[in-house]
N, C-alpha and C. Protein backbone atom coordinates (compact mmCIF):
# COMPACT_ATOMS: atom_id res chain seq x y z
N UNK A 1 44.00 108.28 -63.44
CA UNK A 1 42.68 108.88 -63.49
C UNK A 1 42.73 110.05 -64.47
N UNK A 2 42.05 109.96 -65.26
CA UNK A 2 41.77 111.26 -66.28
C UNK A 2 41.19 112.30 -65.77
N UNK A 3 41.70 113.81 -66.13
CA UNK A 3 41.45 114.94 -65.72
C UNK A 3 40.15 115.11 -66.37
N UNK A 4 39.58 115.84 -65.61
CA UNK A 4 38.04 116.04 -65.88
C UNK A 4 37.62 117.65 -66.21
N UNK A 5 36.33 117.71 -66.79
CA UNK A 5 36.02 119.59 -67.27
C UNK A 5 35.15 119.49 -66.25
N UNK A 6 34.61 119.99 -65.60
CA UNK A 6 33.69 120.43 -64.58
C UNK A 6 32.96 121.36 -65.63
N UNK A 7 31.49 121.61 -65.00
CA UNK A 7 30.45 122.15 -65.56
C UNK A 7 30.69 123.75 -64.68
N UNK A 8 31.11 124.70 -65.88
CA UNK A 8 31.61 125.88 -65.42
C UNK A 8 30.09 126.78 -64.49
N UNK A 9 30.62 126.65 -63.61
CA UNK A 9 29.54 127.92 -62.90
C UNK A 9 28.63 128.99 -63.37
N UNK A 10 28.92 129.79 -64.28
CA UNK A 10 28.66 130.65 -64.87
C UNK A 10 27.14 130.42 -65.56
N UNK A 11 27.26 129.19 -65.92
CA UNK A 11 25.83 128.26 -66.55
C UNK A 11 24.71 128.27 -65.50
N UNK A 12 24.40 128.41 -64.65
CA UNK A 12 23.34 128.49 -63.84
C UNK A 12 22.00 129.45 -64.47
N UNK A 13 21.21 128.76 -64.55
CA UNK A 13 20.07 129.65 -65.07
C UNK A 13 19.17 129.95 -63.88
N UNK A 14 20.07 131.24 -63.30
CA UNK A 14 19.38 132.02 -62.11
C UNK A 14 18.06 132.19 -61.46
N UNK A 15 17.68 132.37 -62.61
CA UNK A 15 15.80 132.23 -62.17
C UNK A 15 15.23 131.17 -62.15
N UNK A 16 16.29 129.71 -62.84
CA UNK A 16 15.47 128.26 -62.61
C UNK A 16 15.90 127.84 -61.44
N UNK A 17 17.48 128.33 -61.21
CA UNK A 17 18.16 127.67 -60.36
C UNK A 17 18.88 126.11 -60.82
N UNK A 18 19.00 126.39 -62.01
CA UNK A 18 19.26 124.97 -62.61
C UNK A 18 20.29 125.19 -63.01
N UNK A 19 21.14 123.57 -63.77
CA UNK A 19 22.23 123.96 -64.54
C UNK A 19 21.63 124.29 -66.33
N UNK A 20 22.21 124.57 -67.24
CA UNK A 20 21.52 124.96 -68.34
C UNK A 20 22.40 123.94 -69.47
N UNK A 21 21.94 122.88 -69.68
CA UNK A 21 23.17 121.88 -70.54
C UNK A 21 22.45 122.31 -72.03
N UNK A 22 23.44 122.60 -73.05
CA UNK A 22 23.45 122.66 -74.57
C UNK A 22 24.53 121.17 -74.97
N UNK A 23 23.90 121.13 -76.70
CA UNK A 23 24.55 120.51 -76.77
C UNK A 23 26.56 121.06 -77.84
N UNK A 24 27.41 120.04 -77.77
CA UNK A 24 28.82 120.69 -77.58
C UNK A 24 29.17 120.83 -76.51
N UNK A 25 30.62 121.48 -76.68
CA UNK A 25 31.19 121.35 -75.29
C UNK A 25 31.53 122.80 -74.82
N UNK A 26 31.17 123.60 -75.46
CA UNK A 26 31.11 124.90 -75.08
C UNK A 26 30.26 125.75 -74.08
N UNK A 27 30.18 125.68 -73.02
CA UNK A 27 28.79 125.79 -72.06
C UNK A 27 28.86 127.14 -71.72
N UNK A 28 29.74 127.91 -71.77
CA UNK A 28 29.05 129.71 -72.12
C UNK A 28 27.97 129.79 -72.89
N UNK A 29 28.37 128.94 -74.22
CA UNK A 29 27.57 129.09 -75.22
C UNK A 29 26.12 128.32 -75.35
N UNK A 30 25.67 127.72 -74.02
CA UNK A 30 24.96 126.00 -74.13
C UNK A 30 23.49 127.33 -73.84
N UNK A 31 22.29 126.57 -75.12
CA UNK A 31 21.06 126.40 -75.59
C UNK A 31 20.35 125.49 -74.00
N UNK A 32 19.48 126.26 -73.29
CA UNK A 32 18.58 125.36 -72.57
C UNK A 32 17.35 124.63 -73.80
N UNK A 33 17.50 123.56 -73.06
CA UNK A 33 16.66 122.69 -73.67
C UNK A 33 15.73 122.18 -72.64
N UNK A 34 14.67 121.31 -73.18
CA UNK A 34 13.82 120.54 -72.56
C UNK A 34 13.97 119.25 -72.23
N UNK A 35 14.12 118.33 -71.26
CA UNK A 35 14.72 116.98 -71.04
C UNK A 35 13.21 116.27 -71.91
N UNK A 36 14.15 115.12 -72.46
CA UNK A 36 12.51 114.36 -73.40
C UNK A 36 12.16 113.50 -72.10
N UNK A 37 12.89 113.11 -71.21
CA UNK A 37 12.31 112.47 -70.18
C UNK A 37 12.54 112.91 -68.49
N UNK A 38 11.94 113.12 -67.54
CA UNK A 38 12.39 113.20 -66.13
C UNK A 38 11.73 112.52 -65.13
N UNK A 39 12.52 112.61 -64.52
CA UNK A 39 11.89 111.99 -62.77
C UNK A 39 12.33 112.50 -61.95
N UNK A 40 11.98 112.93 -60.48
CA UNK A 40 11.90 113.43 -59.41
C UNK A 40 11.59 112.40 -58.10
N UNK A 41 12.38 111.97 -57.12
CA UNK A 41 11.33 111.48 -56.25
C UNK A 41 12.27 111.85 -54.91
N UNK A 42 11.29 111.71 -54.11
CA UNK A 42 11.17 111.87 -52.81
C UNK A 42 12.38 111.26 -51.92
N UNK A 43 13.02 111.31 -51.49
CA UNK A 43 13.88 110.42 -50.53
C UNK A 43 14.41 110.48 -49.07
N UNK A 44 13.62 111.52 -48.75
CA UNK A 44 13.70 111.85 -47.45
C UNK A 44 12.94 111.00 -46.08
N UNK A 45 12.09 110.72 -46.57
CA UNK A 45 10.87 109.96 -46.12
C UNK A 45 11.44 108.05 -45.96
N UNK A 46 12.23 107.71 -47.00
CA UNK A 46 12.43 106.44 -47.36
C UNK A 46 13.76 105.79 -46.39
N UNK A 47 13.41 104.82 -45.87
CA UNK A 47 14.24 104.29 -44.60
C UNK A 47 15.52 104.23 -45.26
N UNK A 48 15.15 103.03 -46.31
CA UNK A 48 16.38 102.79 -47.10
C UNK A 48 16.52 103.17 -48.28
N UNK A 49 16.93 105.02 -48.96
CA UNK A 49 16.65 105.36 -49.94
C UNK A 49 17.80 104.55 -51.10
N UNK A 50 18.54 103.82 -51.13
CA UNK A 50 19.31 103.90 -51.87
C UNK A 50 18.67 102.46 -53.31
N UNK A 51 18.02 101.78 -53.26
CA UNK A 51 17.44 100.73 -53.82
C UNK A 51 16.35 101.72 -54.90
N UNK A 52 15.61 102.42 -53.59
CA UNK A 52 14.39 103.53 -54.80
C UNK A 52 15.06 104.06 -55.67
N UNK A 53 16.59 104.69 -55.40
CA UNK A 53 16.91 105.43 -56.02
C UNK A 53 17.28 104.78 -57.41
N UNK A 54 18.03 103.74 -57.38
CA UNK A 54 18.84 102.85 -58.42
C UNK A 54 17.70 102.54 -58.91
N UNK A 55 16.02 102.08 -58.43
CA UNK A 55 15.27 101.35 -59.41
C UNK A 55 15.03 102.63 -60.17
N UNK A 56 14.49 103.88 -59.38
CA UNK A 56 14.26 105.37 -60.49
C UNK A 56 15.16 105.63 -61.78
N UNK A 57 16.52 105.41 -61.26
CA UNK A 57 17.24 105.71 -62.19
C UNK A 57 17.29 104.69 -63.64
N UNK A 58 17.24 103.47 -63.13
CA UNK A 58 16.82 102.27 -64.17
C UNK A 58 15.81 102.92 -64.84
N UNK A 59 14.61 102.76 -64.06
CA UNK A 59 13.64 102.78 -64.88
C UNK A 59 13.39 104.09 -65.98
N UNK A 60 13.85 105.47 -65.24
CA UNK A 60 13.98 106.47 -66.10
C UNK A 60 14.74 106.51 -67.51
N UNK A 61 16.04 106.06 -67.55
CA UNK A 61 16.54 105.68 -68.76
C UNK A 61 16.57 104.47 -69.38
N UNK A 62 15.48 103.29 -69.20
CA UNK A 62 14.80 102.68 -69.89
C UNK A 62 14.82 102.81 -71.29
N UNK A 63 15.01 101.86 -72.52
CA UNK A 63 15.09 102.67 -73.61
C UNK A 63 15.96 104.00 -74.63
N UNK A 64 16.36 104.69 -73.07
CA UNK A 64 17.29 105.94 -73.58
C UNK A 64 18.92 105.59 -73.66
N UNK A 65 19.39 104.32 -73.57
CA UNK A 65 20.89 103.58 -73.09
C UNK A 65 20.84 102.79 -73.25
N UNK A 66 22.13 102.24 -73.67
CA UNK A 66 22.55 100.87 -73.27
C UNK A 66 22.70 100.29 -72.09
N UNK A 67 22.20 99.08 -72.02
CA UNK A 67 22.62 98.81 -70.63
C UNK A 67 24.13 99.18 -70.26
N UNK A 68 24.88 99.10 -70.32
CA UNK A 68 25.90 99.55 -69.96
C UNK A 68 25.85 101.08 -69.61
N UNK A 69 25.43 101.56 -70.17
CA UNK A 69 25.49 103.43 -69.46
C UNK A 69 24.48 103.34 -68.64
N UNK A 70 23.52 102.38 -68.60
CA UNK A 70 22.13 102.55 -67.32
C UNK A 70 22.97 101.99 -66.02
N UNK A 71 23.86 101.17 -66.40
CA UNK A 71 24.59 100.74 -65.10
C UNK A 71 25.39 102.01 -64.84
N UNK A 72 26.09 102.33 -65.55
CA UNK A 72 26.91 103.55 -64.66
C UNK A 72 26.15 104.34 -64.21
N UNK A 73 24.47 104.90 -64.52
CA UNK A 73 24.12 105.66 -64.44
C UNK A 73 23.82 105.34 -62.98
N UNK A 74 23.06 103.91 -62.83
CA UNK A 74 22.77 103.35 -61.55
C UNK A 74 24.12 103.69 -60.47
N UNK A 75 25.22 102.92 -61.08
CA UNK A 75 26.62 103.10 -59.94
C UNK A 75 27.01 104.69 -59.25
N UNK A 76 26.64 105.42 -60.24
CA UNK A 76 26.53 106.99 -60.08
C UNK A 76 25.93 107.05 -58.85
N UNK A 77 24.50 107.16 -59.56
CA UNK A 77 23.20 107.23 -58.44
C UNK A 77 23.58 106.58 -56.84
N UNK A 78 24.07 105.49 -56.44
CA UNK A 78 24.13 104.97 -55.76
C UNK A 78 25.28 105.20 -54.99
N UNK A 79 26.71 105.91 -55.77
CA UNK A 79 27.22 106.70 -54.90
C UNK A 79 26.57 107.85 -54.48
N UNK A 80 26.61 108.95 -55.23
CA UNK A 80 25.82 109.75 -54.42
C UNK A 80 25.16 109.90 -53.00
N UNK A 81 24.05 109.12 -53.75
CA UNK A 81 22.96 108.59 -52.51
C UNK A 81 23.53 108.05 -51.12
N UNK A 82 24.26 107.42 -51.89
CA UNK A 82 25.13 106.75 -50.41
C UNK A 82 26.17 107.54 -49.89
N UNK A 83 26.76 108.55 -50.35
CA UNK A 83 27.40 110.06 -49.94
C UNK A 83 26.41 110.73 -49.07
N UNK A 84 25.56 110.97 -49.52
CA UNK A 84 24.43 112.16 -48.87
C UNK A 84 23.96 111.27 -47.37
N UNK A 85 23.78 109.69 -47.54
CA UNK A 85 23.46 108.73 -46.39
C UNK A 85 24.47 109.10 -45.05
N UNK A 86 25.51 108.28 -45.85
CA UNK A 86 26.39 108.35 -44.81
C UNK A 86 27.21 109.58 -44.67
N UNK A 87 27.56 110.85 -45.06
CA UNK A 87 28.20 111.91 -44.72
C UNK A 87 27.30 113.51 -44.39
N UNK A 88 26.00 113.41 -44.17
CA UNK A 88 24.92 114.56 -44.03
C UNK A 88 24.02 113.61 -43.17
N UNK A 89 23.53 114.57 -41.73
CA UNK A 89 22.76 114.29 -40.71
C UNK A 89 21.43 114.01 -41.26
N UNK A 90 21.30 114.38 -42.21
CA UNK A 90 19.93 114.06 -42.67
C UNK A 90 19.61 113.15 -43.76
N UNK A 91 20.63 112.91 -44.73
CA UNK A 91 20.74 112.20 -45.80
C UNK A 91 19.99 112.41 -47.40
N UNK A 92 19.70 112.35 -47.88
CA UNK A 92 19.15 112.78 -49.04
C UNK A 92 17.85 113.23 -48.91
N UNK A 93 17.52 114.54 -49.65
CA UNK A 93 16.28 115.05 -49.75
C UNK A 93 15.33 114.42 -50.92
N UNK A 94 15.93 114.34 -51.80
CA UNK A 94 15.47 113.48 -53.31
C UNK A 94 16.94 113.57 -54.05
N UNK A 95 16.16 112.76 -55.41
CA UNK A 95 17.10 112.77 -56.64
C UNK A 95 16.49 112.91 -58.19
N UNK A 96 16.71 113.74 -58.71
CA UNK A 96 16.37 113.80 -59.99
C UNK A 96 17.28 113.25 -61.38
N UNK A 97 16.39 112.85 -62.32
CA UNK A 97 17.03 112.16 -63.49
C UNK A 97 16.12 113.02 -64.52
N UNK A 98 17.40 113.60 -65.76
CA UNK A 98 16.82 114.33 -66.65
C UNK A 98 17.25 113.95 -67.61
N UNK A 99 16.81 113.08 -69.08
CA UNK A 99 17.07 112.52 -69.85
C UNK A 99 16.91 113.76 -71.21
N UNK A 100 18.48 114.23 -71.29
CA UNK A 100 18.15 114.68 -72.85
C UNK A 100 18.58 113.84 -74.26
N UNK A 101 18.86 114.82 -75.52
CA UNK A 101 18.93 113.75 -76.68
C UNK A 101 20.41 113.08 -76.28
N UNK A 102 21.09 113.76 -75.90
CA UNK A 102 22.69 113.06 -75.99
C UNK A 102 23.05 112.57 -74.53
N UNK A 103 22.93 113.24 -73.24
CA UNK A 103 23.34 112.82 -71.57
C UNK A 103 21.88 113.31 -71.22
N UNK A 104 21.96 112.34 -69.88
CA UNK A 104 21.24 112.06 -68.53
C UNK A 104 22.01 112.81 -67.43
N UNK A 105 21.55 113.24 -66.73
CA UNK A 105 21.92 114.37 -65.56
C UNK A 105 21.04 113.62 -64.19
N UNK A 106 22.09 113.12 -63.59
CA UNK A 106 21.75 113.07 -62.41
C UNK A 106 22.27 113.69 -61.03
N UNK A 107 21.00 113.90 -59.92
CA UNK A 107 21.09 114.95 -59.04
C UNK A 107 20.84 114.61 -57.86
N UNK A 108 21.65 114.31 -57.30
CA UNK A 108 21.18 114.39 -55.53
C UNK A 108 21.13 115.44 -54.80
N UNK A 109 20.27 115.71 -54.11
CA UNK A 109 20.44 116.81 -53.44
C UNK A 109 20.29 116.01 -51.85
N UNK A 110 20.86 117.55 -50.97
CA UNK A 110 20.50 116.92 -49.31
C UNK A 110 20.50 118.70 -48.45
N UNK A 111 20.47 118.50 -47.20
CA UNK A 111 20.05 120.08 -46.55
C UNK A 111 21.23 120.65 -46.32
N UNK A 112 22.52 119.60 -46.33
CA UNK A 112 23.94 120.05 -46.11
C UNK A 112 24.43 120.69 -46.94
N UNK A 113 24.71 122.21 -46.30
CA UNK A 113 25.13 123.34 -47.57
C UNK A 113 27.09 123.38 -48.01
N UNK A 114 27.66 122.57 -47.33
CA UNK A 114 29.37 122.59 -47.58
C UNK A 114 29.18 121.68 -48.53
N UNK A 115 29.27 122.17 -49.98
CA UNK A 115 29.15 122.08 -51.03
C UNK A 115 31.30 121.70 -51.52
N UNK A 116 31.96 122.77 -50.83
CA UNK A 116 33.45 122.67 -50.84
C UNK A 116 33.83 121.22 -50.07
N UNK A 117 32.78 120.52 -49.60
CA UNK A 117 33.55 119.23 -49.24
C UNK A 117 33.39 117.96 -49.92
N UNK A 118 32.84 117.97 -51.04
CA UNK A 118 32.37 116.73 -51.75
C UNK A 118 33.36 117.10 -52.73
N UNK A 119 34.36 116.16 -52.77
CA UNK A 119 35.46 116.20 -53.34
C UNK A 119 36.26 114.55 -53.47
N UNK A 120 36.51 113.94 -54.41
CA UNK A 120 37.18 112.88 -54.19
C UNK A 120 38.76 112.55 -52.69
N UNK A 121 38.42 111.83 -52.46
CA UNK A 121 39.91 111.62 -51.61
C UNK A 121 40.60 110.87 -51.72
N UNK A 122 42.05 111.71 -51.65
CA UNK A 122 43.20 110.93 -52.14
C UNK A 122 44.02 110.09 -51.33
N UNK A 123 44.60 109.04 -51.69
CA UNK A 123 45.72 108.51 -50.94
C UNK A 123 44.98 107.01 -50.44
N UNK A 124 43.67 106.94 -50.39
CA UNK A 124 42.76 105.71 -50.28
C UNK A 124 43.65 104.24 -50.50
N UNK A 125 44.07 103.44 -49.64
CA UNK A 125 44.28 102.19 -49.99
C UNK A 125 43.16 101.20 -50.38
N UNK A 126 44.32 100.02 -50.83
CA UNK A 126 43.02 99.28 -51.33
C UNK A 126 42.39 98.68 -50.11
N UNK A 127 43.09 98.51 -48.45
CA UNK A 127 42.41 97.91 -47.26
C UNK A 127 41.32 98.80 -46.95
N UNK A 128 40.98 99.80 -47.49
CA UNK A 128 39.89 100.94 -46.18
C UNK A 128 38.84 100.07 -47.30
N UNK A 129 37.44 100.41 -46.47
CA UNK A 129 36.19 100.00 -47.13
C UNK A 129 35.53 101.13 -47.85
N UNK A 130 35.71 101.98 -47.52
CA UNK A 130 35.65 103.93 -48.76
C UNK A 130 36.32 104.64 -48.48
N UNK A 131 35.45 105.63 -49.26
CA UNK A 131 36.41 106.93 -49.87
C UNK A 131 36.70 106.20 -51.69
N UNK A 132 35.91 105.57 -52.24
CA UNK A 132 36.00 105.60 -53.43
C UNK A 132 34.90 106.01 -54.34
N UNK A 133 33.99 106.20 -53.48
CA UNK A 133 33.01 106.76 -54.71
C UNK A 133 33.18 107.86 -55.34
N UNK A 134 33.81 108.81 -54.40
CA UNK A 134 33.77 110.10 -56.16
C UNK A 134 34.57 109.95 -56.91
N UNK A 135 35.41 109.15 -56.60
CA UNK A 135 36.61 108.49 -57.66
C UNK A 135 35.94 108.17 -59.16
N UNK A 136 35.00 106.89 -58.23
CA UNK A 136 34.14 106.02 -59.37
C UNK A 136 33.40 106.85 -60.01
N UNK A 137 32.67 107.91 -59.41
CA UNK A 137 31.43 109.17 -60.34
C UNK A 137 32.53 109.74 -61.41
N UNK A 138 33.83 109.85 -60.82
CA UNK A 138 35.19 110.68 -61.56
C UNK A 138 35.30 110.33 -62.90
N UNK A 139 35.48 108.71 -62.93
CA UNK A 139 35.62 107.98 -64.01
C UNK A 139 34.45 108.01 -64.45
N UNK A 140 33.23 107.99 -64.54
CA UNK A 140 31.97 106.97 -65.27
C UNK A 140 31.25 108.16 -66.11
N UNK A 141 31.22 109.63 -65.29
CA UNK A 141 30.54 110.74 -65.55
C UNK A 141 31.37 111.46 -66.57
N UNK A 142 30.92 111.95 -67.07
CA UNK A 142 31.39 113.01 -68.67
C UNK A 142 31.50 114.56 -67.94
N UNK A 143 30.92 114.75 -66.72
CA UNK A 143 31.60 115.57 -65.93
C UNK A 143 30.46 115.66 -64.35
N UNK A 144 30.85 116.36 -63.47
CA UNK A 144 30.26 115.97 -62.24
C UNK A 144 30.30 117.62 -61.39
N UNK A 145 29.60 118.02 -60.63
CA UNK A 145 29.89 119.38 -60.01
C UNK A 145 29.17 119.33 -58.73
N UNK A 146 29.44 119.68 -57.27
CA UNK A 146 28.10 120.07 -56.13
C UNK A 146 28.55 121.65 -56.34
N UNK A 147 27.47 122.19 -55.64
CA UNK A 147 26.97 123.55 -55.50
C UNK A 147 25.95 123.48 -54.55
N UNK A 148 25.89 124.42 -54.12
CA UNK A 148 25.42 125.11 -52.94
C UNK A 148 24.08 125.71 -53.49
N UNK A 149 22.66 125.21 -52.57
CA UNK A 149 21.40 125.67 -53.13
C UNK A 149 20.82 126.38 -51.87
N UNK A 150 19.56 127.12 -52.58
CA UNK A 150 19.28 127.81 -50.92
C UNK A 150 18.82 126.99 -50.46
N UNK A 151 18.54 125.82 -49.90
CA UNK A 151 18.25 124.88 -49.04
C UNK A 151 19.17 123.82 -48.95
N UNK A 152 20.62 123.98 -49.12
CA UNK A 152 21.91 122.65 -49.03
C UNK A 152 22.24 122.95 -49.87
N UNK A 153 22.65 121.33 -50.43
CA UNK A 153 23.94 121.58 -51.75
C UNK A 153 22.70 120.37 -52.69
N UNK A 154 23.38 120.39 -53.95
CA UNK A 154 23.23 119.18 -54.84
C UNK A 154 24.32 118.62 -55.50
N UNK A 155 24.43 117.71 -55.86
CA UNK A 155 25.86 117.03 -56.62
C UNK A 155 25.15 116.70 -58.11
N UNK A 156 25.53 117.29 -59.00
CA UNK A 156 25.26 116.23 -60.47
C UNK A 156 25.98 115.60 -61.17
N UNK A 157 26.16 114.75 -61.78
CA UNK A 157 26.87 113.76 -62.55
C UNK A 157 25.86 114.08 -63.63
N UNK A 158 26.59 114.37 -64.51
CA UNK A 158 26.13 114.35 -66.05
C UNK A 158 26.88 113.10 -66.74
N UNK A 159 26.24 112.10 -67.34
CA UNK A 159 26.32 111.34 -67.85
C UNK A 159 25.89 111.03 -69.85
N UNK A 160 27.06 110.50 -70.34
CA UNK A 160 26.87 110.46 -71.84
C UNK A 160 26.32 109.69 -72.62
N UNK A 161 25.28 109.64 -73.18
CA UNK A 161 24.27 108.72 -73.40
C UNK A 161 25.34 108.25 -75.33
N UNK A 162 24.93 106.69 -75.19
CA UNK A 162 25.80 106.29 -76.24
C UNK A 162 25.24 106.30 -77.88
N UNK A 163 24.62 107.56 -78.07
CA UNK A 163 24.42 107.33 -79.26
C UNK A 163 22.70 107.04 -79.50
N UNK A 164 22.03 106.12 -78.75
CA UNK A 164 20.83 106.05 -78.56
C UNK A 164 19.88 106.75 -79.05
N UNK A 165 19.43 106.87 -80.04
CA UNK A 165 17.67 108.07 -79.62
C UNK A 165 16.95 108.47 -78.83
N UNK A 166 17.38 109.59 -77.86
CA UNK A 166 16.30 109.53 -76.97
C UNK A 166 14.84 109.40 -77.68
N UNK A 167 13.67 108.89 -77.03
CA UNK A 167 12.65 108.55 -77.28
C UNK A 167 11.71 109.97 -77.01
């Protein structure tokens, strides 16, 4: 498994409450920008959120990817989602998708604030049925972070869009 950069803390744009992505890899230094595309939806409400979520995420980067990065983006999404399901009493609050010129940022959020426990786990055989999804977000995402919001945590997977134009 390849070692990963995490999206340094320090980047929080306090008064949005957001992360602040520039482009490069220097994120002291990262330019807020405007996403050319987003979505937001609801998932608290939804019996079985994890299908809404994967079609949102499809449909949001529509155009902005290759299929191949819309699938990871989907496989992302769908861990997550299915993290927040099965490991938080309440399960997902929503998920957002923010399409800029180069990565897509995706976000689950839920009301569960132990932000220090969403962490891959190690030692997983191949007999158990999980404990591999943050593995899989590990590999697919260009980098991944939860944090702690005043209402829970959120997890993002930032994802690297291949070259594409955003539209």
């Amino acid at each position: 498994m390849r070692p990963k950069r995490l999206v340094d803390p320090r980047v929080i744009d306090r008064e949005r409450d957001e992360t602040v992505y520039g482009s490069g890899t220097d994120h002291d230094h990262a330019v807020a920008r405007e996403p050319v595309r987003r979505c937001w939806v609801n998932l608290a409400e939804e019996a079985e959120p994890l299908p809404h979520a994967r079609d949102q995420v499809r449909r949001t980067l529509d155009g902005q990817a290759s299929a191949s990065v819309v699938d990871d983006a989907v496989l992302i999404a769908s861990e997550l989602v299915g993290n927040a399901v099965r490991h938080t009493v309440t399960g997902p609050d929503c998920i957002s998708v923010e399409v800029y010129r180069d990565v897509a940022v995706v976000s689950v959020h839920d009301a569960d604030a132990d932000a220090d426990s969403v962490r891959p786990r190690k030692g997983v055989s191949y007999e158990e049925l999980g404990g591999r999804g943050l593995r899989i977000v590990d590999e697919l995402a260009a980098e991944w972070f939860a944090r702690t919001t005043a209402i829970g945590k959120v997890v993002v997977a930032v994802v690297q869009l291949d070259g594409r134009e955003a539209r």
